[in-house]
Every structure is written in structure tokens, then in C-alpha cells.
Protein backbone atom coordinates (compact mmCIF):
# COMPACT_ATOMS: atom_id res chain seq x y z
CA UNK A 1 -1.65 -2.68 56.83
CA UNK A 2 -3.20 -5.27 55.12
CA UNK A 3 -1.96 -8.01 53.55
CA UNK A 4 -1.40 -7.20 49.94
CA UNK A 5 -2.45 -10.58 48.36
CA UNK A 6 -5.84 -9.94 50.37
CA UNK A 7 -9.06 -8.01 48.74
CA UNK A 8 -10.70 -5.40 51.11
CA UNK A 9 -13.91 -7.62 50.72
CA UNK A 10 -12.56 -10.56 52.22
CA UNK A 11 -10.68 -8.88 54.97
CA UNK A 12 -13.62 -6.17 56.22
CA UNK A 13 -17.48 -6.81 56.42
CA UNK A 14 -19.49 -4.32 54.47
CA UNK A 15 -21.04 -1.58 55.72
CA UNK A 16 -19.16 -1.81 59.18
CA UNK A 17 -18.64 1.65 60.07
CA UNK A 18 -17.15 3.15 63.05
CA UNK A 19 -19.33 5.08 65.27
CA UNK A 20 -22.52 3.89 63.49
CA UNK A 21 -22.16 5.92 60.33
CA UNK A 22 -24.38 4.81 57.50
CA UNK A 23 -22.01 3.20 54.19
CA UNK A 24 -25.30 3.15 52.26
CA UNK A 25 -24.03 5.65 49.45
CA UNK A 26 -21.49 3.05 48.42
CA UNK A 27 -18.19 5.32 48.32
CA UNK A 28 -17.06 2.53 51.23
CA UNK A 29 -17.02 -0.56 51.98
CA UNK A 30 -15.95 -0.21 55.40
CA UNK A 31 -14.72 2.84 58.05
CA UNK A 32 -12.89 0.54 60.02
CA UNK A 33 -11.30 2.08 63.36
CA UNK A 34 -8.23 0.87 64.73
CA UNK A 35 -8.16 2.20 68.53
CA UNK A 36 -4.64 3.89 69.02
CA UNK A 37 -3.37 2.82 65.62
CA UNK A 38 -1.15 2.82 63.59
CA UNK A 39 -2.14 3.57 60.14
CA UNK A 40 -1.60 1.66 56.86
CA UNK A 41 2.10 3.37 55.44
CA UNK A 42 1.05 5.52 52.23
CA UNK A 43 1.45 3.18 49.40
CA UNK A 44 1.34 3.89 45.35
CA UNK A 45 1.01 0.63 43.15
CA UNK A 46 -1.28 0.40 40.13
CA UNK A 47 -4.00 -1.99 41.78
CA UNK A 48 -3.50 -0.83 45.85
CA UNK A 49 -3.28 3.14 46.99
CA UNK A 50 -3.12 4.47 50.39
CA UNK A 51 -3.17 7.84 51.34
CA UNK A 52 -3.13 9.46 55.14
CA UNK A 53 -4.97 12.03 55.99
CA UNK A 54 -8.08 12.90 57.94
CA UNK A 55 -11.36 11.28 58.27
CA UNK A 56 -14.94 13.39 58.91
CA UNK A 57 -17.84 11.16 59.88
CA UNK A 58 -21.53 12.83 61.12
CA UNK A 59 -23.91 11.44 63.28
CA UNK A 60 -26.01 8.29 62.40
CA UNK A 61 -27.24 7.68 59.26
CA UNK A 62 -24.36 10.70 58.37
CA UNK A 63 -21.47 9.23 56.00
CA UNK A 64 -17.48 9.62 55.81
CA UNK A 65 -15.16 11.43 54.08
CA UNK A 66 -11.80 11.78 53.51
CA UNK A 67 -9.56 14.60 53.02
CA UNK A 68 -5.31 14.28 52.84
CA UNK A 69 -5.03 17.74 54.43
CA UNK A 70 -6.73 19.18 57.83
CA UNK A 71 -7.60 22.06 57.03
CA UNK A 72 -10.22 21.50 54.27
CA UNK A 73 -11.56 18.30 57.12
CA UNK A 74 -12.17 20.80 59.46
CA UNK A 75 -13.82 23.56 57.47
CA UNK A 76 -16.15 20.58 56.17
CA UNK A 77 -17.30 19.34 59.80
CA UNK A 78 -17.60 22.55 61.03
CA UNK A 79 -19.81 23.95 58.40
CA UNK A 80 -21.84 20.63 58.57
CA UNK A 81 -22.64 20.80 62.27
CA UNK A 82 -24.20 24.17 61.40
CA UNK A 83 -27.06 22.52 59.24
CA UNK A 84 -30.24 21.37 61.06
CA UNK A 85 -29.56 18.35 59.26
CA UNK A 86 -26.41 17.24 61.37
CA UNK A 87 -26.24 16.27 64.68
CA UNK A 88 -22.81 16.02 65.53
CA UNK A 89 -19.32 15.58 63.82
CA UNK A 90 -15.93 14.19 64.37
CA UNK A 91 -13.00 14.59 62.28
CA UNK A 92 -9.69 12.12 62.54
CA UNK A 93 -6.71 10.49 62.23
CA UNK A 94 -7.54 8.12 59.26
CA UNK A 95 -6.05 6.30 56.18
CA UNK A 96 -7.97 5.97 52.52
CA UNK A 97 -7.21 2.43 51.02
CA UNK A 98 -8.24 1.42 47.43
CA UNK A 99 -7.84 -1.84 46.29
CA UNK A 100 -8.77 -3.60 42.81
CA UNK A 101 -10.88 -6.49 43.41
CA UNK A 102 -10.65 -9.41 40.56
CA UNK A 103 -13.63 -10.96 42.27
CA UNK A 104 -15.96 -7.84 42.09
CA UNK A 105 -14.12 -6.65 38.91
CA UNK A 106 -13.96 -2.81 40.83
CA UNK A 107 -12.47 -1.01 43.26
CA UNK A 108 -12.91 -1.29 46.69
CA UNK A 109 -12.49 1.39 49.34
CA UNK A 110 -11.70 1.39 53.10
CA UNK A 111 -11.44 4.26 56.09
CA UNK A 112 -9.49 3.79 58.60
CA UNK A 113 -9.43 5.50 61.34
CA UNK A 114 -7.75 6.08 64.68
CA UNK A 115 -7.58 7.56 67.93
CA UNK A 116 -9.64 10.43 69.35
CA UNK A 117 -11.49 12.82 67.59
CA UNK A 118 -9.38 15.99 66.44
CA UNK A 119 -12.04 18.73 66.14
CA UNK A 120 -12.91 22.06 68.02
CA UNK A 121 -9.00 22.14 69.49
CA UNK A 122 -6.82 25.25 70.31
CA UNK A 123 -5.31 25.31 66.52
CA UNK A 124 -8.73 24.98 64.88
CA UNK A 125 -9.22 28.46 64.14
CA UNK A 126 -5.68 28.83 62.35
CA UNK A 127 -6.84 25.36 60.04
CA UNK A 128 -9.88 27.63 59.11
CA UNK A 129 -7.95 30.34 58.31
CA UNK A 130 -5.78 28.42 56.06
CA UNK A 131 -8.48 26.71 54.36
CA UNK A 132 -9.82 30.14 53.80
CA UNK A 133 -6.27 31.64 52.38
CA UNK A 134 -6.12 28.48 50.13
CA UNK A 135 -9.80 29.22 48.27
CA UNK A 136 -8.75 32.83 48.33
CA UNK A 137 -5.70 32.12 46.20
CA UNK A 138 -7.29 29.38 44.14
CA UNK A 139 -10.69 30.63 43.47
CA UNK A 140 -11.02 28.72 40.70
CA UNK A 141 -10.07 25.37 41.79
CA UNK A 142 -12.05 22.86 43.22
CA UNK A 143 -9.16 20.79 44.48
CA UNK A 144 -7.52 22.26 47.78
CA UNK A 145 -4.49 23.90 47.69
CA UNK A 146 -2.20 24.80 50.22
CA UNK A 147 -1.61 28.92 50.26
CA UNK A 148 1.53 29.80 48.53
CA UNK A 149 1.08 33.74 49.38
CA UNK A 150 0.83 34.35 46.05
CA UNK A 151 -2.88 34.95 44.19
CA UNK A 152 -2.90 32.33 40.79
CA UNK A 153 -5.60 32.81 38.12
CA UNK A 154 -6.59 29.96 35.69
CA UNK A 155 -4.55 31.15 32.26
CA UNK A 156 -6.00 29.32 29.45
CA UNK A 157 -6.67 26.59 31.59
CA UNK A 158 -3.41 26.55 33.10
CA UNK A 159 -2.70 27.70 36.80
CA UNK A 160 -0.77 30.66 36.46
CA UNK A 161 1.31 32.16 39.70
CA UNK A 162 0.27 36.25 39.80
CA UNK A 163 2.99 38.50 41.28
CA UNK A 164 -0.27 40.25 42.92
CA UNK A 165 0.29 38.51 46.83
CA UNK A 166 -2.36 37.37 48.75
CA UNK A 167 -2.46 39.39 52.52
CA UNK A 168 -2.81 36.38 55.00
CA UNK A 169 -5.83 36.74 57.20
């Protein structure tokens, strides 16, 4: 992890990327990858967040992103690598860090990410049908949401729990 009293800038060089992935939108200043790992802890302070989850990178001049769950990671490489415009995808172990800057007077983001590449395994189909079951339930959000088994509609903008269930696929 790094050291608290340290700002992202002055501990990564911008735009390094793992793989060769472009940084050039700006969402990070690094996708730094640590080999076997370990990953930052989770952490929740006002100035410093870190969140686990999974990393999806595509080919170069492709970009990261992050998601905290698999399923949704997946379903995103997957349905990227079917566009002409990608030429390969890898989805992994990885860590989001955010960390106010005083210098820079914003926040600054790293990726970090570890080990192997976790896509196209034996349990990907059963990610994809969860990510599925999840939209199916919350049609209306664009967050994800894990599936409850129950269908919720937005209720005066309120999400509202149905007693209608939701048949798993």
C-alpha cells in the first residue's frame, strides 16, 4: 500500500500503464501492476479511498477500467472484444486508489493490478449470467446490483422491492 503521507504523483510516473494501455483520457494516472501481489487493503478516509475489485484493460492504445464486482468486468471485456475496434482484452485482480493531491489541488487515481489475467475461465458463463439477472432486476439502474431474486421498480424515485420474483436464468 502506499505510504499515506505520499501523493500518487510522486510515488507513480504518469501514464505508466501495464501492458501498454494508453492513460491519455486522464481517468488515471497510472495502471501500475504488481506481479503476484498483494493489493492495497480497502481503505475509507476523506482524502485516500481504496476499493478491490477487478481491472479490464484492451489492447494498445485501449484504456482501463475498474469495476468492484466480476461480473459486470467480465460482461464489459467480453462485449468489447466483439467490436472491430478491440483487439484483445484482459480482465484482473486489481485495486482503485484515489488520493487528494495538495500539490495538483485534485484527485489523483491509480490501478493496480495483479497476477494473471482472469477472463474466458470455466465460471465465466455463470458471471454473465449474473450480470444478466442483476440488469434484469434493476432495469432501471445504471449502477450494478447484485440479484436479490426479487424484480424492484424505481417508485417515485425510490428503489422499491416487488413481491413479483425474478426466475434465474
Amino acid at each position: 500500500m502506499a505510504n499515506p503521507r505520499m501523493i500518487l504523483c510522486k510515488l507513480f510516473e504518469t501514464g505508466d500503464s501495464a501492458f501498454g494501455n494508453s492513460l491519455t483520457a486522464g481517468r488515471y494516472l497510472a495502471a501500475a501492476f504488481r506481479g503476484q501481489g498483494p493489493l492495497p487493503r480497502p481503505l475509507r478516509n476523506e482524502d485516500h479511498i481504496i476499493r478491490q475489485g477487478y481491472g479490464v484493460g484492451f489492447g494498445p492504445g485501449g484504456q482501463w477500467y475498474f469495476f468492484e464486482d466480476i461480473a459486470p468486468a467480465l460482461t464489459f471485456g467480453r462485449a468489447a472484444r466483439m467490436s472491430l475496434d478491440c483487439s484483445g482484452y484482459g480482465v484482473f485482480n486489481a485495486a482503485h486508489e484515489v488520493m487528494f493531491c495538495d500539490d495538483h489541488n485534485t484527485d489523483e487515481r491509480v490501478l493496480h493490478l495483479i497476477g494473471g489475467d482472469i477472463d474466458r475461465g470455466e465460471d465465466e458463463l455463470e458471471h454473465l449470467k449474473r450480470f444478466v439477472q442483476g440488469v434484469k432486476e434493476h432495469a432501471w439502474s445504471s449502477n450494478w446490483h447484485r440479484p436479490t431474486g426479487f424484480v424492484y421498480r424505481l417508485n417515485d424515485g425510490r428503489p422499491t422491492r416487488t413481491k413479483q420474483r425474478s426466475l434465474p436464468l
